[in-house]
N, C-alpha and C. Protein backbone atom coordinates (compact mmCIF):
# COMPACT_ATOMS: atom_id res chain seq x y z
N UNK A 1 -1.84 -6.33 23.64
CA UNK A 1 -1.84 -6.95 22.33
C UNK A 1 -3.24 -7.47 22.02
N UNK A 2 -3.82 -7.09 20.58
CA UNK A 2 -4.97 -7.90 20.05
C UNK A 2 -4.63 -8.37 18.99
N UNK A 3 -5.48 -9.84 19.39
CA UNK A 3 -5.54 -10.76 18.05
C UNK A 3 -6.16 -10.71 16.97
N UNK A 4 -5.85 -10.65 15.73
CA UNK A 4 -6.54 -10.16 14.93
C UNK A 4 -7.41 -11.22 13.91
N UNK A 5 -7.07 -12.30 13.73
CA UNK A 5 -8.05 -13.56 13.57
C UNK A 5 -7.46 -15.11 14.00
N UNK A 6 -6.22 -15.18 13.57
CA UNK A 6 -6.13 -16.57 14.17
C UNK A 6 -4.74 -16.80 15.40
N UNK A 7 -3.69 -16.30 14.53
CA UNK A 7 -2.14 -16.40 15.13
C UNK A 7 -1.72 -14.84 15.06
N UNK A 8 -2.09 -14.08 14.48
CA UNK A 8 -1.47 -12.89 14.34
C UNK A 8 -1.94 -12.13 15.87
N UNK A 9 -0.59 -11.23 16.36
CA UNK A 9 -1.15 -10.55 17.33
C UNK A 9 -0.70 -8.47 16.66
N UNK A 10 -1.40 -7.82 17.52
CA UNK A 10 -1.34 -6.08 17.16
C UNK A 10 -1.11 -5.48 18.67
N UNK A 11 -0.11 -4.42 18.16
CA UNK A 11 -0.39 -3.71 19.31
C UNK A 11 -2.03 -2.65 19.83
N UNK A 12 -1.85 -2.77 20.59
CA UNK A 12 -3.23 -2.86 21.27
C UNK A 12 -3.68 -1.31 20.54
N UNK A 13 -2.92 0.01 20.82
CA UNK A 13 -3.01 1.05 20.58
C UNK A 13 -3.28 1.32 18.88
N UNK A 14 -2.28 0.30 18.01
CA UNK A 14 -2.69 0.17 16.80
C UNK A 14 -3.90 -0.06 16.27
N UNK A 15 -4.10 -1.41 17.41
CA UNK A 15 -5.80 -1.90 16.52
C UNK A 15 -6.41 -0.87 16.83
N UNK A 16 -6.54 -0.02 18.07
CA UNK A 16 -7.81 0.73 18.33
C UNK A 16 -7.92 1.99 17.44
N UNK A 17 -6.57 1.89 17.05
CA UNK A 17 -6.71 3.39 16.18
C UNK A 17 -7.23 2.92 14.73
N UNK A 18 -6.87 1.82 13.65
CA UNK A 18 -7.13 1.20 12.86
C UNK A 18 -9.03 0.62 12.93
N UNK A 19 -9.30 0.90 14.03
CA UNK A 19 -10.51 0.39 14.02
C UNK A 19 -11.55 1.32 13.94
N UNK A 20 -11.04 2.30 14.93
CA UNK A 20 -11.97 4.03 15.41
C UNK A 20 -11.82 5.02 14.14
N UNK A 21 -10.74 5.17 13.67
CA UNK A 21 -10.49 6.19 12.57
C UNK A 21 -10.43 5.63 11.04
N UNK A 22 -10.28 4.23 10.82
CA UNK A 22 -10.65 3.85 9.62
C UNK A 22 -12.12 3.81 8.88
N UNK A 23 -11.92 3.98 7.81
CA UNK A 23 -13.41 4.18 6.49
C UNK A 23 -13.41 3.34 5.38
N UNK A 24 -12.29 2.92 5.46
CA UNK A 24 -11.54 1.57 3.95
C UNK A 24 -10.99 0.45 4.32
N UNK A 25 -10.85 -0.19 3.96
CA UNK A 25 -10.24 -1.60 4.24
C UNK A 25 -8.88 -1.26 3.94
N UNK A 26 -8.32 -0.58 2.90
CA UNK A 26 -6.89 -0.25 2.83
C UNK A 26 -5.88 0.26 3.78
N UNK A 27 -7.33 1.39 4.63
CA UNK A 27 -6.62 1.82 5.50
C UNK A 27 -6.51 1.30 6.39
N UNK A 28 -7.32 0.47 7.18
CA UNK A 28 -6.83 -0.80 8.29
C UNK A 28 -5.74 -1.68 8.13
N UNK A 29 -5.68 -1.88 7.01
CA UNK A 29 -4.29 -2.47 6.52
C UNK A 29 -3.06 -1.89 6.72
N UNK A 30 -3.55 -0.42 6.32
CA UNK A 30 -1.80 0.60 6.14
C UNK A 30 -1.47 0.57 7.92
N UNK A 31 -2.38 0.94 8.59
CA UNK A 31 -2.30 1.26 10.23
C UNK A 31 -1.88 -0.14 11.01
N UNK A 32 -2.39 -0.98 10.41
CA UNK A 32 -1.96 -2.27 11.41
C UNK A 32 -0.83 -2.47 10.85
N UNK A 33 0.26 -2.19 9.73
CA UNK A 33 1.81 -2.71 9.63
C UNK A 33 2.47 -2.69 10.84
N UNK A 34 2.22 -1.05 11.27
CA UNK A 34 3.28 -0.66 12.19
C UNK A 34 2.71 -1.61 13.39
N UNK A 35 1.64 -1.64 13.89
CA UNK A 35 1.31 -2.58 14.83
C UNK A 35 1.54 -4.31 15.16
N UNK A 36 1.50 -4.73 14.14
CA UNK A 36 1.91 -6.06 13.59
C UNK A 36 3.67 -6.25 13.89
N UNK A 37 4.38 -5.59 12.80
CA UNK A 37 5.23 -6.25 12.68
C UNK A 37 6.07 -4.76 13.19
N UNK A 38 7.51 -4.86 13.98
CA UNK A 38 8.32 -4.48 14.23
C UNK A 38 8.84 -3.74 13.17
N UNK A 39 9.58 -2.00 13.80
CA UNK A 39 10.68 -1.34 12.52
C UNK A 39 11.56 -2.43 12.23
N UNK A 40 11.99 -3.13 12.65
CA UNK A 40 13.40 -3.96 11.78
C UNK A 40 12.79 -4.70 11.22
N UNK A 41 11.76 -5.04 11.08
CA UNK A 41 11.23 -5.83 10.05
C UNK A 41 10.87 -5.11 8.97
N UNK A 42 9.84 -3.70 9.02
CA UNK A 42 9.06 -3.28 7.51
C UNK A 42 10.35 -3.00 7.07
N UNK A 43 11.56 -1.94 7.92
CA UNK A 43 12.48 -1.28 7.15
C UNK A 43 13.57 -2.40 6.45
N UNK A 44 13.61 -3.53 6.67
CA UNK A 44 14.67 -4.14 5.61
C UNK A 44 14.07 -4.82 4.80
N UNK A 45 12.77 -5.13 4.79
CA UNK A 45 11.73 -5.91 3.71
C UNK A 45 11.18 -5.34 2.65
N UNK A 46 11.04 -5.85 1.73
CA UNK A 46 9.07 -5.31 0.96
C UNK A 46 8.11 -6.27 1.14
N UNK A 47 7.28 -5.89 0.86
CA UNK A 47 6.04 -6.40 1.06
C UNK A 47 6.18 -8.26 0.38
N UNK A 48 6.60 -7.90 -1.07
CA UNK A 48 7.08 -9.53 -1.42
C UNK A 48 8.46 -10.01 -2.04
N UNK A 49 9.01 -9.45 -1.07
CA UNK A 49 10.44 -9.89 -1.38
C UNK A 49 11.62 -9.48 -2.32
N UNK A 50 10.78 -8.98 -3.23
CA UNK A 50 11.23 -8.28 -5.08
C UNK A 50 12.08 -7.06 -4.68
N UNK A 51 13.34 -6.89 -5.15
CA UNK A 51 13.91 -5.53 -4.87
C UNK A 51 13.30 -4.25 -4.91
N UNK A 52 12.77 -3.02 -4.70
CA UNK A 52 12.56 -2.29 -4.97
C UNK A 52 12.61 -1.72 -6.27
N UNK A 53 11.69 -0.95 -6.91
CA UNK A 53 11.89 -0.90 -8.29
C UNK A 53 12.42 0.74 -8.73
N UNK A 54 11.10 1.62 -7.54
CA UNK A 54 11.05 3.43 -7.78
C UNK A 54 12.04 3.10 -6.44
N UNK A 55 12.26 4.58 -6.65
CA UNK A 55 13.24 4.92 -5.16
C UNK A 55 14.40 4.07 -5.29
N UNK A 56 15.23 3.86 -6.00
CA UNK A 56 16.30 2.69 -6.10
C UNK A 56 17.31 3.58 -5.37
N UNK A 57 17.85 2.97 -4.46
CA UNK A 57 19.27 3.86 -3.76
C UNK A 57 20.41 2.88 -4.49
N UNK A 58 21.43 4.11 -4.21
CA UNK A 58 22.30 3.50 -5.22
C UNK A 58 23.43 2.69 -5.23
N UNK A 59 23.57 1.94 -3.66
CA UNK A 59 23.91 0.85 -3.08
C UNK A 59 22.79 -0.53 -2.86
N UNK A 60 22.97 -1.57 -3.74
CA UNK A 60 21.42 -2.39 -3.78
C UNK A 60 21.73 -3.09 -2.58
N UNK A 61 21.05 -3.45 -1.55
CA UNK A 61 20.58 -4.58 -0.84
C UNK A 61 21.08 -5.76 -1.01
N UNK A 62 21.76 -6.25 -0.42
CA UNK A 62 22.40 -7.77 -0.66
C UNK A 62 21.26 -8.59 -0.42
N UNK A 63 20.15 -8.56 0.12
CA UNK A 63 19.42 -9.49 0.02
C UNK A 63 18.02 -8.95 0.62
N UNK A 64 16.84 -9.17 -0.15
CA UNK A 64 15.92 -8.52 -0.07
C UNK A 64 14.49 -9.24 0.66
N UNK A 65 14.10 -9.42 1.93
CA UNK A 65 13.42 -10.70 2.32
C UNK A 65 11.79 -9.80 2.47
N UNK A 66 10.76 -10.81 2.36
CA UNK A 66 9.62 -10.12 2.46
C UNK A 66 8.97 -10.80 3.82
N UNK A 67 7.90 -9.73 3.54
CA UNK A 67 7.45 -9.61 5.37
C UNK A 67 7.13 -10.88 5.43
N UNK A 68 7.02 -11.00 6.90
CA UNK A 68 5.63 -12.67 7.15
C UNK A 68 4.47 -12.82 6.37
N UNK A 69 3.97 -13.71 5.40
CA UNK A 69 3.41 -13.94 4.91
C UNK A 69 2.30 -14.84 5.69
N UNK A 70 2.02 -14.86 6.85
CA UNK A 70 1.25 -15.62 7.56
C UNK A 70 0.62 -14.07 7.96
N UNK A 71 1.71 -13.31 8.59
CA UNK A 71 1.06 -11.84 9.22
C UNK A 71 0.26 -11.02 7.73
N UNK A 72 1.20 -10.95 6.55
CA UNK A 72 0.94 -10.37 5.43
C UNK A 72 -0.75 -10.75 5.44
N UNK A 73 -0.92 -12.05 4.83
CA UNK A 73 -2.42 -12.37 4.90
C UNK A 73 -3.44 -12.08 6.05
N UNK A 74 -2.85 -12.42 7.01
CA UNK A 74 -4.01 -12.19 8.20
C UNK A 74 -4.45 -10.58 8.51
N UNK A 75 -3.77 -9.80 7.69
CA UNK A 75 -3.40 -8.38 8.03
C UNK A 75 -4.98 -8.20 6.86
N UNK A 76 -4.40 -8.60 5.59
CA UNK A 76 -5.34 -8.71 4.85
C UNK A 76 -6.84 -9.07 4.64
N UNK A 77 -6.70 -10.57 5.66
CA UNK A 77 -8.14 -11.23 5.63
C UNK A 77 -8.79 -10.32 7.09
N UNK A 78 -8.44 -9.79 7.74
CA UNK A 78 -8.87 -9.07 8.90
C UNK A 78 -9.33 -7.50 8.48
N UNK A 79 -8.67 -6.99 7.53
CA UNK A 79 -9.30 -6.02 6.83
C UNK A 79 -10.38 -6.39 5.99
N UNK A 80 -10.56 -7.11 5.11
CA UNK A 80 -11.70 -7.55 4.15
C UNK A 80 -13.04 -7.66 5.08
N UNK A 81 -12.26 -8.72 6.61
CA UNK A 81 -13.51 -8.84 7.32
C UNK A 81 -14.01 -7.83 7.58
N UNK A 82 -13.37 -6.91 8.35
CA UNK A 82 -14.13 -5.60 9.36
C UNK A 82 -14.52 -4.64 8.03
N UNK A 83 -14.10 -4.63 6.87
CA UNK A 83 -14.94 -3.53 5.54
C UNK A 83 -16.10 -4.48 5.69
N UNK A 84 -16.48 -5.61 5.15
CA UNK A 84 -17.24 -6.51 4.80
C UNK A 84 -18.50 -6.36 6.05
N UNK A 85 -18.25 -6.63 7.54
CA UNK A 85 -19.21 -6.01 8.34
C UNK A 85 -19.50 -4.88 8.87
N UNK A 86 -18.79 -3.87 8.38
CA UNK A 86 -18.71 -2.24 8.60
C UNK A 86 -19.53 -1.90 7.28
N UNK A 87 -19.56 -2.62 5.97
CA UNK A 87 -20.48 -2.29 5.08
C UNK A 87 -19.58 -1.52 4.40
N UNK A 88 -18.12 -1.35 4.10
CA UNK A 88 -17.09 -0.24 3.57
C UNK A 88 -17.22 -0.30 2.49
N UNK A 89 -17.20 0.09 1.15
CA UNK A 89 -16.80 0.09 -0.26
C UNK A 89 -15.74 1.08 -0.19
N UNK A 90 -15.23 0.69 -1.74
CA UNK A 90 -14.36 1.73 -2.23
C UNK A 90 -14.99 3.05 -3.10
N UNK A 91 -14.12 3.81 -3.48
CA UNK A 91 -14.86 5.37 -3.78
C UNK A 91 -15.67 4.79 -5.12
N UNK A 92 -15.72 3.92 -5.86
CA UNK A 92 -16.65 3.53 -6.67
C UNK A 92 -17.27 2.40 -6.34
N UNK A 93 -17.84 2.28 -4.78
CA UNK A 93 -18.88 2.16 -4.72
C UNK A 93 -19.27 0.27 -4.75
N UNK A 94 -18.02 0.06 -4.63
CA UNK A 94 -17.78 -1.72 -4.82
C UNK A 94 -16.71 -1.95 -3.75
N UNK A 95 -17.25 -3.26 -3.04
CA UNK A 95 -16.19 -4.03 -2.43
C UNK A 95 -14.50 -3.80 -2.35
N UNK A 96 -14.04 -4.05 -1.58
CA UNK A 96 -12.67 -3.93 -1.63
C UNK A 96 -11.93 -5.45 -2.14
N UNK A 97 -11.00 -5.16 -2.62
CA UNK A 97 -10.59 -6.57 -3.03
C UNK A 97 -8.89 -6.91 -2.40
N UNK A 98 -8.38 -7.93 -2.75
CA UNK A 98 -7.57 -8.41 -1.52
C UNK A 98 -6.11 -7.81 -2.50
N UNK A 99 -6.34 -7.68 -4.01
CA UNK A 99 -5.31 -7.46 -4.88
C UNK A 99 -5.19 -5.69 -4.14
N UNK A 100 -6.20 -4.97 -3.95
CA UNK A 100 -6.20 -2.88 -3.69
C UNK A 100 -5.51 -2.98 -2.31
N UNK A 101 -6.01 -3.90 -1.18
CA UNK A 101 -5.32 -4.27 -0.15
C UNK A 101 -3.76 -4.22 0.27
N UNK A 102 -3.55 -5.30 -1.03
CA UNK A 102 -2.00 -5.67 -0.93
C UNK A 102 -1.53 -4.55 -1.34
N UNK A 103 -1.69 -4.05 -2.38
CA UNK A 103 -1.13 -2.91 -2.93
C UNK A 103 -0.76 -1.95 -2.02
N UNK A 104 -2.15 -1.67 -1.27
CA UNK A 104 -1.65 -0.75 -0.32
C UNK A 104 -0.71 -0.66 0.84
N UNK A 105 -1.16 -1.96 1.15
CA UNK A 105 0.09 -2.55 2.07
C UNK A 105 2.04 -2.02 1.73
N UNK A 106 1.81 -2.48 0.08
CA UNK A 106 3.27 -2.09 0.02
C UNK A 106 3.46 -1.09 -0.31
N UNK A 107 2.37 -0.31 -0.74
CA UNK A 107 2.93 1.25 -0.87
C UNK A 107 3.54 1.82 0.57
N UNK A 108 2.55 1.09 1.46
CA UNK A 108 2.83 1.61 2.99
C UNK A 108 4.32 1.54 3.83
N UNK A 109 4.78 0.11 3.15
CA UNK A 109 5.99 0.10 3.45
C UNK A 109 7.12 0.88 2.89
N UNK A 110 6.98 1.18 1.72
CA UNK A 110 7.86 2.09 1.04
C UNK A 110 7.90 3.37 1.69
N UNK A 111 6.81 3.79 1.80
CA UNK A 111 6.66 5.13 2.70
C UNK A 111 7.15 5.10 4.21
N UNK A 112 6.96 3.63 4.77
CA UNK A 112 7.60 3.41 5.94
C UNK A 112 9.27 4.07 6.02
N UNK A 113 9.97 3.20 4.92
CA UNK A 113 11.20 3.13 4.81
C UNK A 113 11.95 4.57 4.18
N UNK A 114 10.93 5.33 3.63
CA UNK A 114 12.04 6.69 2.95
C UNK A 114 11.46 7.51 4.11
N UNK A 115 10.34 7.23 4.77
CA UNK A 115 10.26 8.55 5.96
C UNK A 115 11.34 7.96 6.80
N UNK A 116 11.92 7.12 7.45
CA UNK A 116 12.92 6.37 8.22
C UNK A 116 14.47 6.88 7.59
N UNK A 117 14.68 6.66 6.33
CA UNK A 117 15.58 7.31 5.68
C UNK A 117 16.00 9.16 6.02
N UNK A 118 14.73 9.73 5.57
CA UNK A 118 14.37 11.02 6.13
C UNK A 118 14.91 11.47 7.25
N UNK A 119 14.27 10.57 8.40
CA UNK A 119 14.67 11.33 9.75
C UNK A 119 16.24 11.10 10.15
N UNK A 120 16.69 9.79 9.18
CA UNK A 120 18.43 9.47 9.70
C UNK A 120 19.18 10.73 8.96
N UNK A 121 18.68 10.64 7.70
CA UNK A 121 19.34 11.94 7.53
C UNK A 121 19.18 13.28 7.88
N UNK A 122 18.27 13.63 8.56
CA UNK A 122 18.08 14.83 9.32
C UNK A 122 18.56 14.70 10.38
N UNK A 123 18.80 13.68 11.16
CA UNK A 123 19.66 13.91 12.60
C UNK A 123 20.97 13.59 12.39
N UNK A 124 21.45 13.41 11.05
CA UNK A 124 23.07 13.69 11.36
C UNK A 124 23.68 14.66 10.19
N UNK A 125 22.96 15.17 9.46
CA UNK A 125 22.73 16.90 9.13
C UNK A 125 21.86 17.77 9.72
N UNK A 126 21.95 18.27 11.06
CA UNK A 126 21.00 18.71 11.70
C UNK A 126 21.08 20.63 11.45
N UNK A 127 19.85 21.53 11.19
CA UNK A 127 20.18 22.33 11.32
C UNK A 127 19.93 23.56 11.96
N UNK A 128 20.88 25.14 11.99
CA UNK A 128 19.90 25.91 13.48
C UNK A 128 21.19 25.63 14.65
């Protein structure tokens, strides 16, 4: 496990990959979810709590909780840092900001949760 600035810890294999193969601050972000926080956590959460809006399945969620917000931020301020001394911009050429961050963050989880969806339903319609 590495720490990533104050209380937050990563799996070790995560950070190194998030660190070696990243070019954006977004993308250190998207790579450290899975490292950070546990599948039973991204897959029953969003990012801030709000039901899902696209992708609506058509049984809603009795209750919709969002990730750690202690991890959420530190995930965040640990990306800003390492763009910020890696010298990263975005494709136009400016800073990354903490609002493109978040965003990405929850796109990441969404994608977490319908590829997860995906594979349940492929292993109990299996075919061949």
């Amino acid at each position: 496990m590495e720490k990533l600035i104050d209380q937050i810890y990563c799996k070790k294999s995560e950070y190194d990959l998030a660190k070696t193969l990243s070019s954006q601050a977004t993308h250190v972000a998207r790579r450290l979810i899975t490292g950070v926080f546990k599948p039973s956590g991204y897959l029953t959460a969003t990012y801030t709590g709000q039901a899902p809006r696209a992708h609506k399945s058509e049984k809603p969620e009795l209750q919709i909780k969002p990730l750690n917000e202690i991890a959420r931020n530190e995930i965040v301020d640990f990306a800003l840092q390492l763009a910020t001394n890696k010298g990263w911009k975005t494709r136009k050429g400016v800073p990354h900001t903490r609002s493109e961050i978040e965003r990405a963050m929850s796109q990441r989880v969404g994608e977490l949760k319908r590829s997860h969806e995906l594979e349940k339903k492929n292993n109990k319609n299996p075919t061949g």
